[in-house]
C-alpha atoms as a PDB file:
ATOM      1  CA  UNK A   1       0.000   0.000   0.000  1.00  0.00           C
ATOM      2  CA  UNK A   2       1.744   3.401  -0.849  1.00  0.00           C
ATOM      3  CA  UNK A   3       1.032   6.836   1.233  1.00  0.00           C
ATOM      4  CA  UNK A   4      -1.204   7.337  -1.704  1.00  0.00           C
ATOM      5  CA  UNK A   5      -3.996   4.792  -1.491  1.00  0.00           C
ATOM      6  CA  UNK A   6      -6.981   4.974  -0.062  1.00  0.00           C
ATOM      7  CA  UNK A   7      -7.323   3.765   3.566  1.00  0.00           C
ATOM      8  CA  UNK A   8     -10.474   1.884   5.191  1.00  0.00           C
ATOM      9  CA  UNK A   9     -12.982   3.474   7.372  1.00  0.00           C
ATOM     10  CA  UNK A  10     -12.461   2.982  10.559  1.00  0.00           C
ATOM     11  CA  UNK A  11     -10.539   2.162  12.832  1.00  0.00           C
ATOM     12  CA  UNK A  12      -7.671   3.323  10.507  1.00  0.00           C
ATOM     13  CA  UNK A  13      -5.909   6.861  11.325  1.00  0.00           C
ATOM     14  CA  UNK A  14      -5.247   8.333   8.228  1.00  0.00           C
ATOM     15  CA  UNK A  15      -1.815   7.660   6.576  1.00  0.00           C
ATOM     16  CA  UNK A  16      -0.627  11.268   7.153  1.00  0.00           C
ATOM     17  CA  UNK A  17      -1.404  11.578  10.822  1.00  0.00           C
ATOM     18  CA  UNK A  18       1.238  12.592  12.997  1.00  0.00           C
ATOM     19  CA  UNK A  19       0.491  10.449  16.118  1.00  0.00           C
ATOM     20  CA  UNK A  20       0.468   6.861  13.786  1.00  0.00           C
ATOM     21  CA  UNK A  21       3.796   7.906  12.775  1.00  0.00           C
ATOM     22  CA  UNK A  22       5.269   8.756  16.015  1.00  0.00           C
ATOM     23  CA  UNK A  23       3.864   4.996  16.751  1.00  0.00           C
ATOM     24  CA  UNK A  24       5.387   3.002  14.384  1.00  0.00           C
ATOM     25  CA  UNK A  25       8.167   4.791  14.992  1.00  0.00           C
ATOM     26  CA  UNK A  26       8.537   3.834  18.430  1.00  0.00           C
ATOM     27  CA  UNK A  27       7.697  -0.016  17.456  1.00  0.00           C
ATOM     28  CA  UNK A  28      10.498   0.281  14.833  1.00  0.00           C
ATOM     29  CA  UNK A  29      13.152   1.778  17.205  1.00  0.00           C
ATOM     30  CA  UNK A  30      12.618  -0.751  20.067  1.00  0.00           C
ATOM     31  CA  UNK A  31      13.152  -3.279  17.807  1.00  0.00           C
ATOM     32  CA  UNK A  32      16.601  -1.996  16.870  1.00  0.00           C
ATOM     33  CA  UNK A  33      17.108  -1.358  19.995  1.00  0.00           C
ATOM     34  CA  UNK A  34      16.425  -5.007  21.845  1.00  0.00           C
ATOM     35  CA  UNK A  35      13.944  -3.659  24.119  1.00  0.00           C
ATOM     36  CA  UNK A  36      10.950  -5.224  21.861  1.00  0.00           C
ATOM     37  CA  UNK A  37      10.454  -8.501  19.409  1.00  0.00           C
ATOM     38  CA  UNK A  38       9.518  -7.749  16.416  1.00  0.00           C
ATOM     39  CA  UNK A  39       6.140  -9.669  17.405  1.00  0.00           C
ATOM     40  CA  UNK A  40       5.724  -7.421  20.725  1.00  0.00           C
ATOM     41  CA  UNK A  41       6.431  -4.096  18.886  1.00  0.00           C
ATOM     42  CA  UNK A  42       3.781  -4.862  16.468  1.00  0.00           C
ATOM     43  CA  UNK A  43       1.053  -5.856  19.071  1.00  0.00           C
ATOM     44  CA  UNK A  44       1.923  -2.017  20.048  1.00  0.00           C
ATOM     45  CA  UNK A  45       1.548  -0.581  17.234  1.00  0.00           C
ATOM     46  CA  UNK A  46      -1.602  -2.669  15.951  1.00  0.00           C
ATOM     47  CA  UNK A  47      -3.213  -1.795  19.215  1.00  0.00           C
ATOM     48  CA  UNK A  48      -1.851   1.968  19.860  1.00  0.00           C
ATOM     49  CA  UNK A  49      -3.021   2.720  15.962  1.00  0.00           C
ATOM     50  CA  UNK A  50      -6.329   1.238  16.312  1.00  0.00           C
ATOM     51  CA  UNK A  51      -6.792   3.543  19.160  1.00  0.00           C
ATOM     52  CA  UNK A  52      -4.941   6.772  17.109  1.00  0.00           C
ATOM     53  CA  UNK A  53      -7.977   5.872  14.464  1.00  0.00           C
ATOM     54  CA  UNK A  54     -10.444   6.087  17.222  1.00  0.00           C
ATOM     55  CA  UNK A  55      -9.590   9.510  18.393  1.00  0.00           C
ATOM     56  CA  UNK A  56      -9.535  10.872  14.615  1.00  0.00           C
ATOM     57  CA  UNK A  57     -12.940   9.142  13.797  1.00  0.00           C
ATOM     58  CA  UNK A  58     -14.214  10.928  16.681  1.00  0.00           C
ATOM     59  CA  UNK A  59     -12.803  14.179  15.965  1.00  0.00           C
ATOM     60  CA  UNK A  60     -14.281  14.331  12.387  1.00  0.00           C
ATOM     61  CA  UNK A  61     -17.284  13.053  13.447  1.00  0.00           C
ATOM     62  CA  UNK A  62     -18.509  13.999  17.035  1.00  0.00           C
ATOM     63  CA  UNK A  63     -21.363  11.741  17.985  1.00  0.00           C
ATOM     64  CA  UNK A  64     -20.975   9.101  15.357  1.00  0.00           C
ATOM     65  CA  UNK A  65     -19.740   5.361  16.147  1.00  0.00           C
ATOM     66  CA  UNK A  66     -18.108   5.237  13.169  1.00  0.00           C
ATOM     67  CA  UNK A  67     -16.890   7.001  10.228  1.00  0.00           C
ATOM     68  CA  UNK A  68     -18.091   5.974   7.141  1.00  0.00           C
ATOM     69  CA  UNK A  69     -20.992   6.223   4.309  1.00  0.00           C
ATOM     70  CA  UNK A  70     -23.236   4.444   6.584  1.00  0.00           C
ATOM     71  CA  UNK A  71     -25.462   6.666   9.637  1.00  0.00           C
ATOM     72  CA  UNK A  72     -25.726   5.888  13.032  1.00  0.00           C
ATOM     73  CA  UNK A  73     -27.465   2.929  14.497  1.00  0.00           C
ATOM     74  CA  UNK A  74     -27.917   1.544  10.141  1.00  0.00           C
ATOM     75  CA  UNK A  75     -27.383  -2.149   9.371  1.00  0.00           C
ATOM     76  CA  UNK A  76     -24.314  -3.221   8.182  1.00  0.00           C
ATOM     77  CA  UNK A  77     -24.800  -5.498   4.751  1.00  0.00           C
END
């Protein structure tokens, strides 16, 4: 996937955000650095930018349990 494509709805932060980068960062760096397996630092990540897509979903859309094309409380397919 490049920095280009489009990203799911939720609970993906967009690919630009500052926060998911900062993350994988992090996961990246304690690998290299021995303080994290490769497996731990990306249960951190997976979990940290679920979260970082949360927060964004919320902020675009106060109210709403989800972003998306589909309103509040609708069946999904």
């Amino acid at each position: 996937m490049t920095p280009d494509s489009q990203m799911p709805s939720p609970p993906f932060p967009s690919t630009g955000n500052a926060v998911l980068g900062l993350i994988v960062g992090g996961a990246i760096e304690s690998v290299r650095s021995g303080e994290a397996t490769v497996e731990e630092a990306i249960l951190h990540a997976a979990v940290h930018g679920w979260y970082e897509g949360h927060v964004q979903g919320e902020d675009e859309c106060p109210g709403c349990d989800f972003r998306g094309g589909l309103a509040k409380d609708s069946a999904r397919g």
